[in-house]
Each structure stands twice: as structure tokens, then as C-alpha cells.
Protein backbone atom coordinates (compact mmCIF):
# COMPACT_ATOMS: atom_id res chain seq x y z
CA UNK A 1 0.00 0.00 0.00
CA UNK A 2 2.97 2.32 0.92
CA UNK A 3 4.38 1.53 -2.35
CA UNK A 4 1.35 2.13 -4.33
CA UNK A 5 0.97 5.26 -2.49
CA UNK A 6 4.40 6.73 -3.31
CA UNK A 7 3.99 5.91 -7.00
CA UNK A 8 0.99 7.83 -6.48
CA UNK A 9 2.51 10.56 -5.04
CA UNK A 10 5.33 10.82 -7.31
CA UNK A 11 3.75 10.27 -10.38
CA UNK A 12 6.26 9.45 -12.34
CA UNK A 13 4.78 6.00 -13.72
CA UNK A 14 1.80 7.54 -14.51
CA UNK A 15 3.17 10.48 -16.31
CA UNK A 16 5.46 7.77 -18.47
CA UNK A 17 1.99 5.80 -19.27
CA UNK A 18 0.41 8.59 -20.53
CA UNK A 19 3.53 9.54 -22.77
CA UNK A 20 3.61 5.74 -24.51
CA UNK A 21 -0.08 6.23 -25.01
CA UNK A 22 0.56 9.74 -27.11
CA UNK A 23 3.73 9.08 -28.98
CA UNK A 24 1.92 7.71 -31.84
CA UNK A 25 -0.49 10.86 -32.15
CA UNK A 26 2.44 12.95 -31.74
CA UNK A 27 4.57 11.09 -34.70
CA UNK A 28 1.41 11.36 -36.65
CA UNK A 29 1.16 15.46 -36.04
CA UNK A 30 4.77 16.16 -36.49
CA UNK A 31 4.54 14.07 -40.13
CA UNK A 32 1.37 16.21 -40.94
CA UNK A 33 3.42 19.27 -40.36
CA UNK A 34 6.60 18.21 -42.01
CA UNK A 35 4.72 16.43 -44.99
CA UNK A 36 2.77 20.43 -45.30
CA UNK A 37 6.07 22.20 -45.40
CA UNK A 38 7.58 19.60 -47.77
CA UNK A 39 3.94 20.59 -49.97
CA UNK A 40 4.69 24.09 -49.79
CA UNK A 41 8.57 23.78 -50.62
CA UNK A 42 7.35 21.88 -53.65
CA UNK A 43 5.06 24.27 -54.47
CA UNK A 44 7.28 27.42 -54.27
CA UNK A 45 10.26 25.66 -56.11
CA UNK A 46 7.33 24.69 -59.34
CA UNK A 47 6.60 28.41 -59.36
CA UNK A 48 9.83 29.64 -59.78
CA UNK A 49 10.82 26.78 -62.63
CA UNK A 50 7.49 28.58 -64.55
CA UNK A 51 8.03 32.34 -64.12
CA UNK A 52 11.71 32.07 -64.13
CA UNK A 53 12.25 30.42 -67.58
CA UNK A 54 9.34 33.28 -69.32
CA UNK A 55 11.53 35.94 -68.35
CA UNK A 56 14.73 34.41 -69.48
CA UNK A 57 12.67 33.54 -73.15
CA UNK A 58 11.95 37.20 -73.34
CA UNK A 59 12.93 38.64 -76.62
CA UNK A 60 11.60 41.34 -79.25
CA UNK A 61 10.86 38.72 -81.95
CA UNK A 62 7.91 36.99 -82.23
CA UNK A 63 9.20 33.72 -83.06
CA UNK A 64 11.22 34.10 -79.63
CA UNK A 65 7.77 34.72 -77.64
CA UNK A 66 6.18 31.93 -79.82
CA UNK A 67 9.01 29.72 -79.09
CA UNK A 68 9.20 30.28 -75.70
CA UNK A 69 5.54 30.31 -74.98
CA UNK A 70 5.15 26.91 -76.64
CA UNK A 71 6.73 24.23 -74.51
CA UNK A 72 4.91 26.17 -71.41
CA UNK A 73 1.31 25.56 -73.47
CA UNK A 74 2.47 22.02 -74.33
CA UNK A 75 3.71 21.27 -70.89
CA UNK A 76 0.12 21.98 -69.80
CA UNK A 77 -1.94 20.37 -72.35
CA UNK A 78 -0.12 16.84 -71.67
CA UNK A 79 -0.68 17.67 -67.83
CA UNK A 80 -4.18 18.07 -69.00
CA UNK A 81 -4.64 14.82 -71.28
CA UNK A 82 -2.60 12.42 -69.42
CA UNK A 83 -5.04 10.34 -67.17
CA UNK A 84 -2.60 9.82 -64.39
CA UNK A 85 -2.63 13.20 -63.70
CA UNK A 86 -6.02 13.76 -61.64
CA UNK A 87 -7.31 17.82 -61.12
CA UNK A 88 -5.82 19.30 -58.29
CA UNK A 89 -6.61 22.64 -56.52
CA UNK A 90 -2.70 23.30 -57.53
CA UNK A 91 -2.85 22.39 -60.72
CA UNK A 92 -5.65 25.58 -61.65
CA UNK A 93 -3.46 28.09 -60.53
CA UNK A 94 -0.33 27.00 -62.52
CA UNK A 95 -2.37 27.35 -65.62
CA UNK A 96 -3.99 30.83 -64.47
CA UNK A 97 -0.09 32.11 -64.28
CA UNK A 98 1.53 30.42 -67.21
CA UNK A 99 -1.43 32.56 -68.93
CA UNK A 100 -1.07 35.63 -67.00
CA UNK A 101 3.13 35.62 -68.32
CA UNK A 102 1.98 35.01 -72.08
CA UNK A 103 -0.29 38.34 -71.74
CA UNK A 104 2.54 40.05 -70.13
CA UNK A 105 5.16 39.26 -72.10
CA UNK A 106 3.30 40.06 -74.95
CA UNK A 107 1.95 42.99 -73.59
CA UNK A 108 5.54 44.18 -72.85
CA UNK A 109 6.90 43.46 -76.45
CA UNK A 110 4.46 45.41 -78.18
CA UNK A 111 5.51 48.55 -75.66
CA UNK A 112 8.97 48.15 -76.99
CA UNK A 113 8.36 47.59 -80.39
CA UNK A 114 6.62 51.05 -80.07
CA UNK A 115 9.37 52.49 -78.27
CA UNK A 116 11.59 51.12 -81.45
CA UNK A 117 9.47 52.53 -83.74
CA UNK A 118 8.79 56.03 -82.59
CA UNK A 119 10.82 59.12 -83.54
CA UNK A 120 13.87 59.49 -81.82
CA UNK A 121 15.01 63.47 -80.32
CA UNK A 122 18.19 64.12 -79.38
CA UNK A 123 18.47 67.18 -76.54
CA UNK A 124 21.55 68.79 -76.13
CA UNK A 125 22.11 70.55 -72.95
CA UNK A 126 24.78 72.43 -74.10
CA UNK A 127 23.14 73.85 -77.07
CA UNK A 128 20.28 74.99 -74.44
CA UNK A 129 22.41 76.44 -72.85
CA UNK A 130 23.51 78.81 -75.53
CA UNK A 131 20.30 79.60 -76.60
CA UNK A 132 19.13 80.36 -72.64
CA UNK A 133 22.20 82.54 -72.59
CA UNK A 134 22.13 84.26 -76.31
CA UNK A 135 18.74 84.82 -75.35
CA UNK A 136 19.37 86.55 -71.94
CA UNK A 137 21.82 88.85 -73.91
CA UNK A 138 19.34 90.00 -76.23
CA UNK A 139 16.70 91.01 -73.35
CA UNK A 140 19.50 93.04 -71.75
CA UNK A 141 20.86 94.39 -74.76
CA UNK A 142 18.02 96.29 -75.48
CA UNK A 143 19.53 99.37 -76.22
CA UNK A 144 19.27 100.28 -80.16
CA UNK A 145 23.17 101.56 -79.82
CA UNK A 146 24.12 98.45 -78.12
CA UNK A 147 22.49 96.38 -80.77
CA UNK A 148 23.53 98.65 -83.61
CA UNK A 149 27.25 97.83 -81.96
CA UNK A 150 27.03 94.80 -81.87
CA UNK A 151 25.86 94.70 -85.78
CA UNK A 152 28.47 96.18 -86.91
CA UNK A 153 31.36 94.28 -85.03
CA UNK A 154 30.03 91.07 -86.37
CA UNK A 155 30.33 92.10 -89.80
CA UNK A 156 33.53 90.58 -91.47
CA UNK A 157 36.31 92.59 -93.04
CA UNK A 158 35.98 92.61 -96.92
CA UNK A 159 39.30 92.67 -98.85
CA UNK A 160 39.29 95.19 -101.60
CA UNK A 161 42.62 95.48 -104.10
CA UNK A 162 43.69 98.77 -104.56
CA UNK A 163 44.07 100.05 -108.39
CA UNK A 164 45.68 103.02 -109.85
CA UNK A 165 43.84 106.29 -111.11
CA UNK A 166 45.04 107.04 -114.99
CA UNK A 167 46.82 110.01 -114.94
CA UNK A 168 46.01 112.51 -112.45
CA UNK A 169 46.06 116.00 -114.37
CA UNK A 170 42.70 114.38 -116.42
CA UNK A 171 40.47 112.98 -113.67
CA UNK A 172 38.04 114.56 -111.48
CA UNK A 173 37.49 111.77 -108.80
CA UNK A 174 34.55 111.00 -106.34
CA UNK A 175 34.06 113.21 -103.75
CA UNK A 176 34.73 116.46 -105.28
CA UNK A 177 32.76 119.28 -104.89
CA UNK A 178 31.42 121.82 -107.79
CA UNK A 179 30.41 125.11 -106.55
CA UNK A 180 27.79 126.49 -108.64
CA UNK A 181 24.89 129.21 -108.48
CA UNK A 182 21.02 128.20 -108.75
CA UNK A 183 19.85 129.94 -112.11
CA UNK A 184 16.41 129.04 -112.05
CA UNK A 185 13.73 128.40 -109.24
CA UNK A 186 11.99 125.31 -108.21
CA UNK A 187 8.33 124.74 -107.34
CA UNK A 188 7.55 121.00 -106.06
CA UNK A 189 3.75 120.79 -107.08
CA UNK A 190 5.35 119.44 -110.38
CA UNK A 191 8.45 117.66 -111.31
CA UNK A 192 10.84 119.78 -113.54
CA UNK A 193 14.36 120.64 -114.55
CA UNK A 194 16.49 122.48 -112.90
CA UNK A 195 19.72 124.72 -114.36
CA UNK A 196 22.41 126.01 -112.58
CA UNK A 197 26.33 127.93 -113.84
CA UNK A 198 29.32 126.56 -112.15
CA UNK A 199 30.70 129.54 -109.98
CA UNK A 200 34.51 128.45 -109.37
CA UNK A 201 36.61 126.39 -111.46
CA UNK A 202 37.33 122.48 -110.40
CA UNK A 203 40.91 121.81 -110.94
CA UNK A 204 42.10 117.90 -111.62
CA UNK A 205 43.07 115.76 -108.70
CA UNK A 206 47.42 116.88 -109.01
CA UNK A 207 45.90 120.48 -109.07
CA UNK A 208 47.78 121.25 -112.57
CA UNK A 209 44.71 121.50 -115.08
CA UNK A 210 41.53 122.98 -114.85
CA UNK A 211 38.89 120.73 -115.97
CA UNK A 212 35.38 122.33 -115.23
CA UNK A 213 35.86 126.29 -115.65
CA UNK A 214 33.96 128.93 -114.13
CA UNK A 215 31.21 129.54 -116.59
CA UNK A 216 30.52 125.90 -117.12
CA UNK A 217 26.51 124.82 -117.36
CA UNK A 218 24.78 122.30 -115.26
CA UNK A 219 21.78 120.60 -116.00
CA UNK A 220 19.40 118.35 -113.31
CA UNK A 221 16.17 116.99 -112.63
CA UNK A 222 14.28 117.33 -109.10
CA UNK A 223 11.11 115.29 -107.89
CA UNK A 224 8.00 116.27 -106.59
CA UNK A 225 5.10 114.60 -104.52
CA UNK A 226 6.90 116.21 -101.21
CA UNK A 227 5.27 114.28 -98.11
CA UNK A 228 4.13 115.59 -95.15
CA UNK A 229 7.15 117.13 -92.88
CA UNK A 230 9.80 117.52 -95.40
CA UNK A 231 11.13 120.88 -96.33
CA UNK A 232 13.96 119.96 -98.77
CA UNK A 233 13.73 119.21 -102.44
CA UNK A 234 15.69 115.92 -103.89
CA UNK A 235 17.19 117.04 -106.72
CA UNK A 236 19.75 115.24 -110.00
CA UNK A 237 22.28 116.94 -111.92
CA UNK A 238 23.06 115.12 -115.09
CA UNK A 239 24.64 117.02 -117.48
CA UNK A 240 27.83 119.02 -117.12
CA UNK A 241 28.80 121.60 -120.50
CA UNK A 242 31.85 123.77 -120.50
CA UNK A 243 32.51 127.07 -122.11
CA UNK A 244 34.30 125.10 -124.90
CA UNK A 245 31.71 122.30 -125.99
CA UNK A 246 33.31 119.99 -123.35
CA UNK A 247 30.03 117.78 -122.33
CA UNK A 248 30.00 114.82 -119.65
CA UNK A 249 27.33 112.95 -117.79
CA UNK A 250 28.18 113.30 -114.19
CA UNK A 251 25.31 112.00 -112.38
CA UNK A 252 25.60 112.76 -109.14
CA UNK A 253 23.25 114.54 -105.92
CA UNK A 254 22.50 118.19 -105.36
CA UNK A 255 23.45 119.52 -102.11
CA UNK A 256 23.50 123.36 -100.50
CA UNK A 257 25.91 125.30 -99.50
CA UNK A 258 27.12 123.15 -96.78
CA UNK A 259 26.78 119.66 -98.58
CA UNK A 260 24.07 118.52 -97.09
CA UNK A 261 21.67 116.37 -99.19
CA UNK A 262 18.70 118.17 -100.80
CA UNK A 263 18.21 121.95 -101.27
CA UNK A 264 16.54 123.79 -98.71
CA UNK A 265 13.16 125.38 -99.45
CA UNK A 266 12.74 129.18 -99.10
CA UNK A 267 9.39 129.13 -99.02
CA UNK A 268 7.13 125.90 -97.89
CA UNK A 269 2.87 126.11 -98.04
CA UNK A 270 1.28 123.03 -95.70
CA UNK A 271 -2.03 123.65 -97.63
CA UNK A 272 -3.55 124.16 -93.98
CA UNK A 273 -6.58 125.47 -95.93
CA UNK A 274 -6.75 123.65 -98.39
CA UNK A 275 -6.56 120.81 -96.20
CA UNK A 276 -8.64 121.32 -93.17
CA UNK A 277 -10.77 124.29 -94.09
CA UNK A 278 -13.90 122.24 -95.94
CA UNK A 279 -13.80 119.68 -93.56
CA UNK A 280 -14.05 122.43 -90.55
CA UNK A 281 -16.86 124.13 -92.65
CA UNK A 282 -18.95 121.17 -92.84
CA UNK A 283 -18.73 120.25 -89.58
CA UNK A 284 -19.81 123.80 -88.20
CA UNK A 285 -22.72 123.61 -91.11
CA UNK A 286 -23.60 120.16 -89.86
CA UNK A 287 -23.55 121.10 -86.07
CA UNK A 288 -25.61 124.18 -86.64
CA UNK A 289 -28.33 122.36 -88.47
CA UNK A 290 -28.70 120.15 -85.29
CA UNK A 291 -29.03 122.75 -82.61
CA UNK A 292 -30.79 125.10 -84.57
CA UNK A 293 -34.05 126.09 -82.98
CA UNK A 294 -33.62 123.56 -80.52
CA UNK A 295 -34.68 124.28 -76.65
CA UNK A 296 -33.70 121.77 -73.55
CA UNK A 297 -37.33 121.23 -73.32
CA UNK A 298 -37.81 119.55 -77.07
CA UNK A 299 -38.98 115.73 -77.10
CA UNK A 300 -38.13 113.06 -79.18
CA UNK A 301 -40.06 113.44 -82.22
CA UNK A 302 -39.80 113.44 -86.01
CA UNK A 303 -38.19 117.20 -85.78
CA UNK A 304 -35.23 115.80 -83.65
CA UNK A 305 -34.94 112.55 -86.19
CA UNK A 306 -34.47 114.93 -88.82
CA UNK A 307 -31.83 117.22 -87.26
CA UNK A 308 -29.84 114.47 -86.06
CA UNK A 309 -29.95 112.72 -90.04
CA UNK A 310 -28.85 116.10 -91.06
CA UNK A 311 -25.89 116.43 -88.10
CA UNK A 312 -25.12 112.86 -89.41
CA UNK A 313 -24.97 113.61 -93.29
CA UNK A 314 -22.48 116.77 -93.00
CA UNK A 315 -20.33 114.46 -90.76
CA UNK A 316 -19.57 111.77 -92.86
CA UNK A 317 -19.31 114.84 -95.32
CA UNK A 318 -16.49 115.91 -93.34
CA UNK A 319 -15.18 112.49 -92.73
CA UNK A 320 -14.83 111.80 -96.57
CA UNK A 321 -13.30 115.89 -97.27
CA UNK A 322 -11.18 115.49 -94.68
CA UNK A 323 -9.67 112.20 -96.04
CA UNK A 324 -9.23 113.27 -99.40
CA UNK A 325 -7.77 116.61 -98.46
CA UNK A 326 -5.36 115.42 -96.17
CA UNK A 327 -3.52 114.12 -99.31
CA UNK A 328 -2.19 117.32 -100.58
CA UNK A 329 1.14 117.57 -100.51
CA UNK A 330 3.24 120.45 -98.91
CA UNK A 331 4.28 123.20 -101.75
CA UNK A 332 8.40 123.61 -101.50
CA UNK A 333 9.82 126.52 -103.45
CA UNK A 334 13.45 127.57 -103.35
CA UNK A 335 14.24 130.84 -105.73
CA UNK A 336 17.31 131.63 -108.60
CA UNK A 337 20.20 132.55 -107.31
CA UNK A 338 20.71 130.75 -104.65
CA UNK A 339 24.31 128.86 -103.77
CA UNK A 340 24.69 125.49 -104.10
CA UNK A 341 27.26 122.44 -104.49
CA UNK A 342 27.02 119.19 -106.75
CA UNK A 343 28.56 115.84 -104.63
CA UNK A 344 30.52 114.58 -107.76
CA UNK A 345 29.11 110.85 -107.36
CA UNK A 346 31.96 108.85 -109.91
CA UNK A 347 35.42 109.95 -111.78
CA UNK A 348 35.41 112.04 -114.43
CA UNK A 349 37.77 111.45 -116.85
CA UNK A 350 38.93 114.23 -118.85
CA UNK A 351 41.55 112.46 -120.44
CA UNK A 352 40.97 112.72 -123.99
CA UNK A 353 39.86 116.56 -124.06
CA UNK A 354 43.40 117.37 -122.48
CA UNK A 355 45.46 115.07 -124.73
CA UNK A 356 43.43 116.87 -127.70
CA UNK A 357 43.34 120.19 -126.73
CA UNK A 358 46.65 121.15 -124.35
CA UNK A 359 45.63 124.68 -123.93
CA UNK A 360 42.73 125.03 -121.52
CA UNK A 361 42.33 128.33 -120.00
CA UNK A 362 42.56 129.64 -116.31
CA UNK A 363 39.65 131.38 -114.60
């Protein structure tokens, strides 16, 4: 009894019954487990074999996608025809995936075949850079001397071979000045000709020979149709005739007294007038028809329609006289007598009057 007590007490045989009687349920639940994790090792090795040879097969052809699609599609339709192989819930899902990587791949080849065959563009930084900074110097270099500077030092240097002027005691060259006196008077309302007597004698370019006496007769053209502003007349001398039959074409700009381009006019009519004055008329006409006889206390009625058609009519009167008049030209007169200059414009060569004639006289 003591002993059965103490074994009681202690426990110990019991404890080592109950441990035979649960060793088999144990080896049973720890084969479960390691039979699961050898099924999900399994499982996750499978996957990898599939998705790991569809990205390797990856290629821009289609015969590589074909190719490499093809033993994945046949793999599955002998899995699918063989009758050892029964339907299993893993099975469905490798078949879901193998077709989930054919739509990708194929999804991703047609992106690059249309990143292959768009346009390609080409930015260069440096370039930008240029143009950010040429275009910063233009917006600061607003100034019209600064850019008128900067015009002129980019133009290039042109090389020009000097020649030799035939012999100096025959040529008048370009540049030279003819003083002359204005014989008759201009009036720019109408284009004319102009005359003028050379008034001190041009001597050749080594100062030994007098090619243009005193006396000498110049002939020009000047323009008309003056515009609004001006107060100098353009005009042309073309002919040149000395005392002694001599005759040349010269060509060249009038200027005044000082060389400056144009002759001054002595008189100038703006045609204020002439301009303004029917325009101003009508409008006073037209404004005086509208108030007259009219009180603060009228109505709107057929009298007021009337005045204000009448207001209207002498308006665009106005309007259309005042247009046409303000085409008339200013009137620029200069009068006879008057000194001038003639910018000689090319050389003159006198060369075979002096060879012909050796005595040419002195004024």
C-alpha cells in the first residue's frame, strides 16, 4: 500500500503511461506538419521553374515569344490529357499564371516595339544652354546703340585690291565738290528741270589743269510729290557743259551750301486750308443744323430725327473731305540765285579733251 501510495505521489509512472499512449499521435502530427512544409517547398520551387524560364525567353521577336511560350502551353496540355494526372486545386493556378506571363510578355513586347518605332530626339544641354544665354543677352541688350554695336562688329572685313587712277592731271574723282549758283527756281507741285552755272573752277586731282571752268553749265532733274514734314527738295544733276563744248554725264546729288543732301526750301505752303478748311466748314454747317431752334425742353419726335440725319450727313461729309484733303502735298519753293554744291558721285575722266586740246584756260 505504501508503495502504491508513493507511485501515487510521485507520479512518475503515470506520467510515463500517458507519454507511450501519445507518442503515436504525436509522430502522426509532427509528419502532418513536415509532410505540409515539404507541400509548400514543392510548391514554391514549381513556381519559380514557370516564371523564371518566361523571363529568361523574353525577346523582341515573335518567333522568340512563340518559341518560348510553346513548350509552357504544351507542358500543360499533356498535364491536362494524361489520365494519371487527376485535377488538383494546384494544378488551376499553374495554368492561371503560365497565362497571365503570355499576356505580359506580350503585352511588354508590343511597348517596346513602339518604343523602337517612334521618332527618336536628341536634346543637347549644351546647345540649351547657348540659346538660354544668347537669349538673356538680347533682353539686356536692349539698347538700339548696343544692338547697332554689336551689328556692326560682327560684320567681317571685306578685302578690296587697290588700283591706280590714270593720270592725275585728267580725272576729277569722287568726292569732289562743284560750286555752282542756282539759275532758275523750283516749285515742287510738279516735277521739272532744274539749271544752274558753275561759280569756281574744279581743278584735276594733281591740281595742274583745270577741268570744269567757271562759266561751265549744269543741267538736273528734281522730284515732286513732297510728303508731309519735309522741307527739302531731292534734286539730279546730269549734265555738265563747259565754255568750250566739253560735255560729260556726271550723275551725281544736289546739295547746299554746306553739302548737305537736298536743297533747302525758301518758301514751304502746308495747304492748312486747303486741307482742313472744308472739312471744318462742314462740320460747323452740320452742327448748326442740329441745334438750330432747338430748346432743352424739345422731345423726341420726327423734328429731332431729322436734325440728327442732317448732323449725321455733313459728318460723314467731313469724314470723306477730310480724307481726301489730307492728301495734298506740302508746296516747297526755293528761288534763282541761290548757292549750291554738286557731290561729284563717280570719276570724271577728262583724259581725252586734255590730250586733244593742251591749252585750256585759267579762270
Amino acid at each position: 500500500m505504501k508503495k502504491d501510495n508513493l507511485e501515487n505521489e510521485d507520479g512518475l509512472p503515470e506520467v510515463a503511461q500517458r507519454l507511450r499512449e501519445k507518442k503515436p499521435v504525436v509522430f502522426v502530427m509532427l509528419g502532418i506538419v513536415l509532410l505540409f512544409c515539404f507541400s509548400m517547398q514543392f510548391y514554391n520551387k514549381s513556381k519559380n521553374k514557370i516564371v523564371q524560364p518566361l523571363e529568361e525567353t523574353y525577346t523582341v521577336q515573335q518567333s522568340g515569344v512563340a518559341e518560348a511560350v510553346k513548350p509552357l502551353v504544351q507542358s500543360s496540355l499533356t498535364s491536362e490529357a494524361s489520365p494519371t494526372n487527376t485535377a488538383t486545386p494546384a494544378s488551376q493556378p499553374n495554368a492561371e499564371l503560365i497565362q497571365q506571363q503570355i499576356a505580359l510578355i506580350q503585352a511588354k513586347q508590343n511597348e517596346l516595339q513602339q518604343r523602337l518605332a517612334a521618332p527618336l530626339m536628341l536634346v543637347n544641354n549644351a546647345q540649351s544652354n547657348k540659346t538660354e544665354t544668347s537669349t538673356q543677352a538680347s533682353i539686356s541688350s536692349t539698347d538700339r546703340n548696343t544692338q547697332f554695336l554689336n551689328q556692326s562688329s560682327a560684320q567681317t572685313t571685306e578685302t578690296v585690291t587697290a588700283t591706280t587712277i590714270v593720270p592725275l592731271n585728267s580725272i576729277i574723282a569722287e568726292g569732289s565738290l562743284i560750286h555752282a549758283i542756282l539759275e532758275s527756281a523750283t516749285n515742287s507741285d510738279l516735277p521739272g528741270n532744274v539749271r544752274a552755272i558753275v561759280s569756281e573752277p574744279s581743278y584735276s586731282e594733281d591740281g595742274t589743269q583745270v577741268l570744269i571752268p567757271r562759266g561751265s553749265r549744269l543741267m538736273g532733274l528734281y522730284k515732286s510729290g513732297m510728303l508731309q514734314g519735309q522741307s527739302r527738295i531731292f534734286l539730279v544733276w546730269t549734265r555738265l557743259i563747259t565754255p568750250s563744248g566739253v560735255s560729260i554725264q556726271i550723275g551725281s546729288p544736289g546739295t547746299d551750301s554746306l553739302g548737305v543732301a537736298g536743297l533747302g526750301a525758301d518758301e514751304i505752303d502746308r495747304h492748312f486750308w486747303e486741307r482742313f478748311g472744308t472739312a471744318s466748314l462742314l462740320s460747323i454747317i452740320g452742327t448748326g443744323a442740329a441745334n438750330a431752334g432747338a430748346t432743352a425742353a424739345d422731345q423726341e419726335n420726327s423734328v429731332s430725327a431729322y436734325r440728327t440725319a442732317m448732323a449725321n450727313s455733313f459728318a460723314q461729309s467731313a469724314n470723306q473731305s477730310l480724307q481726301e484733303d489730307s492728301r495734298i502735298p506740302p508746296t516747297l519753293t526755293t528761288h534763282q540765285g541761290k548757292p549750291i554744291m554738286v557731290f561729284v558721285a563717280k570719276d570724271l575722266n577728262f583724259q581725252k579733251i586734255v590730250q586733244g586740246d593742251k591749252k585750256i584756260n585759267v579762270w
